[in-house]
Protein backbone atom coordinates (compact mmCIF):
# COMPACT_ATOMS: atom_id res chain seq x y z
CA UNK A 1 -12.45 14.87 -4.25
CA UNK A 2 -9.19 15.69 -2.35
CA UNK A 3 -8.10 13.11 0.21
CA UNK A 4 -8.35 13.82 3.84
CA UNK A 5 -5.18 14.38 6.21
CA UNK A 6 -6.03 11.28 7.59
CA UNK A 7 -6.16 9.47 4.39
CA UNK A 8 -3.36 11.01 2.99
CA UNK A 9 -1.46 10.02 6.75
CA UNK A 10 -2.63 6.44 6.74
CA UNK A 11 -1.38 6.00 2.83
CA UNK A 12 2.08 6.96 3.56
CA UNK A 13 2.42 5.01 6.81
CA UNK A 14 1.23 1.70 4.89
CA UNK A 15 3.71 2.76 2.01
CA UNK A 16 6.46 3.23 4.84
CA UNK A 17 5.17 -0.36 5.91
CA UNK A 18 5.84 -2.17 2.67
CA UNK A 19 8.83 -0.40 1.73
CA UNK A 20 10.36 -2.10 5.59
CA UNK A 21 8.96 -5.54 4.04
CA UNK A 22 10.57 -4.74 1.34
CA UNK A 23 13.60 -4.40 2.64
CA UNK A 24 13.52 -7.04 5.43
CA UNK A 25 12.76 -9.59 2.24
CA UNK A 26 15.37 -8.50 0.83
CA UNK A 27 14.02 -7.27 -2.54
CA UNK A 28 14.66 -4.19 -4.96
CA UNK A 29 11.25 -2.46 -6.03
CA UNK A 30 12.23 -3.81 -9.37
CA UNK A 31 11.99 -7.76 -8.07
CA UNK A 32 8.73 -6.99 -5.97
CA UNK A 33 7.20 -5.05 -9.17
CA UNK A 34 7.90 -8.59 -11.05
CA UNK A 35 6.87 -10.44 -8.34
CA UNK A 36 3.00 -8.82 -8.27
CA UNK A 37 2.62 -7.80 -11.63
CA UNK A 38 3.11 -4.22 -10.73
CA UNK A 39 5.74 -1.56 -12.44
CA UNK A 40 9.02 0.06 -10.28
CA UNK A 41 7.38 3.02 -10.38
CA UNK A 42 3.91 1.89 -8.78
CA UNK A 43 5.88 0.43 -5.90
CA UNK A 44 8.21 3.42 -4.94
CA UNK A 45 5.00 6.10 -5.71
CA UNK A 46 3.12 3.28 -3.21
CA UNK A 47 6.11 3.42 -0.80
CA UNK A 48 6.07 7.09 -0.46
CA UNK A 49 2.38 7.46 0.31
CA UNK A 50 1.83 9.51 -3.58
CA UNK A 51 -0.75 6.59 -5.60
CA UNK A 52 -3.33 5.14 -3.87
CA UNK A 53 -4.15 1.20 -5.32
CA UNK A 54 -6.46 -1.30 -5.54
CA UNK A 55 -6.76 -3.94 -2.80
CA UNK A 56 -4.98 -7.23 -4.99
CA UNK A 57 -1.51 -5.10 -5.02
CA UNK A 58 -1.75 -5.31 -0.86
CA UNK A 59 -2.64 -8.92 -1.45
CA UNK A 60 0.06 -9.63 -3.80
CA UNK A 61 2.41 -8.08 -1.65
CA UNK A 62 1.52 -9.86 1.26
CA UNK A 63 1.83 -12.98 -0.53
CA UNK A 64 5.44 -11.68 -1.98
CA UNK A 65 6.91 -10.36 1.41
CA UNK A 66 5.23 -13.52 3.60
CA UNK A 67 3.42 -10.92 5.78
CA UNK A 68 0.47 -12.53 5.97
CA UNK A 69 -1.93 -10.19 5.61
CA UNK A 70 -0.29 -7.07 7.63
CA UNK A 71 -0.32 -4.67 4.07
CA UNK A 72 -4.00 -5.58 3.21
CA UNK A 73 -5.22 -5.17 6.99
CA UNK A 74 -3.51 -1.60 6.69
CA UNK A 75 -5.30 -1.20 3.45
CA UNK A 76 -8.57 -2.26 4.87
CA UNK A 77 -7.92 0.53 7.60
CA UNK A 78 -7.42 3.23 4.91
CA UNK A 79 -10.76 2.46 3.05
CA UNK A 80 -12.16 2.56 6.35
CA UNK A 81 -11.57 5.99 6.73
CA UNK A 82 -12.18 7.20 3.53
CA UNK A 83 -15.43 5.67 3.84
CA UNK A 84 -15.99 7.47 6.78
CA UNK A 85 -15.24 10.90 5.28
CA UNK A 86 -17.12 10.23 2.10
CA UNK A 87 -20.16 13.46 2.02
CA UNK A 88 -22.43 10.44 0.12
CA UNK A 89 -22.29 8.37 3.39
């Protein structure tokens, strides 16, 4: 099933979100990648709204960046509205 607009919306404002933590921390995508156990290439497709992941890499991040839990409330949001488009609801 094809994500909604709204889905597809929400994932690349959250990836816009991290990539400003990022940034504000101070780190490369390389260094946060190390720093969560996830590849470069996970964090820029994340960053740029394209790959949709599992909870622990907002979690991780958060933990990384010292954002408390701003990136894994965001994420919370966007399973929230999935959930609410789902047709098995």
């Amino acid at each position: 099933m094809n994500d909604s607009a709204d889905v597809r919306a929400l994932r690349r404002e959250l990836g816009c979100d991290l990539k400003a933590a990022r940034r504000a921390a101070g780190l490369s995508q390389v260094q946060l990648g190390r720093r969560t156990g996830y590849a470069r290439s996970t964090v820029s497709t994340v960053e740029s709204g394209g790959q949709n992941v599992p909870r622990v890499f907002w979690e991780r991040c958060d933990e990384a960046l010292g954002t408390g839990t701003a990136l894994t409330g965001g994420h919370r949001s966007e399973e929230h509205t999935s959930e609410l488009q789902s047709p098995c609801n």
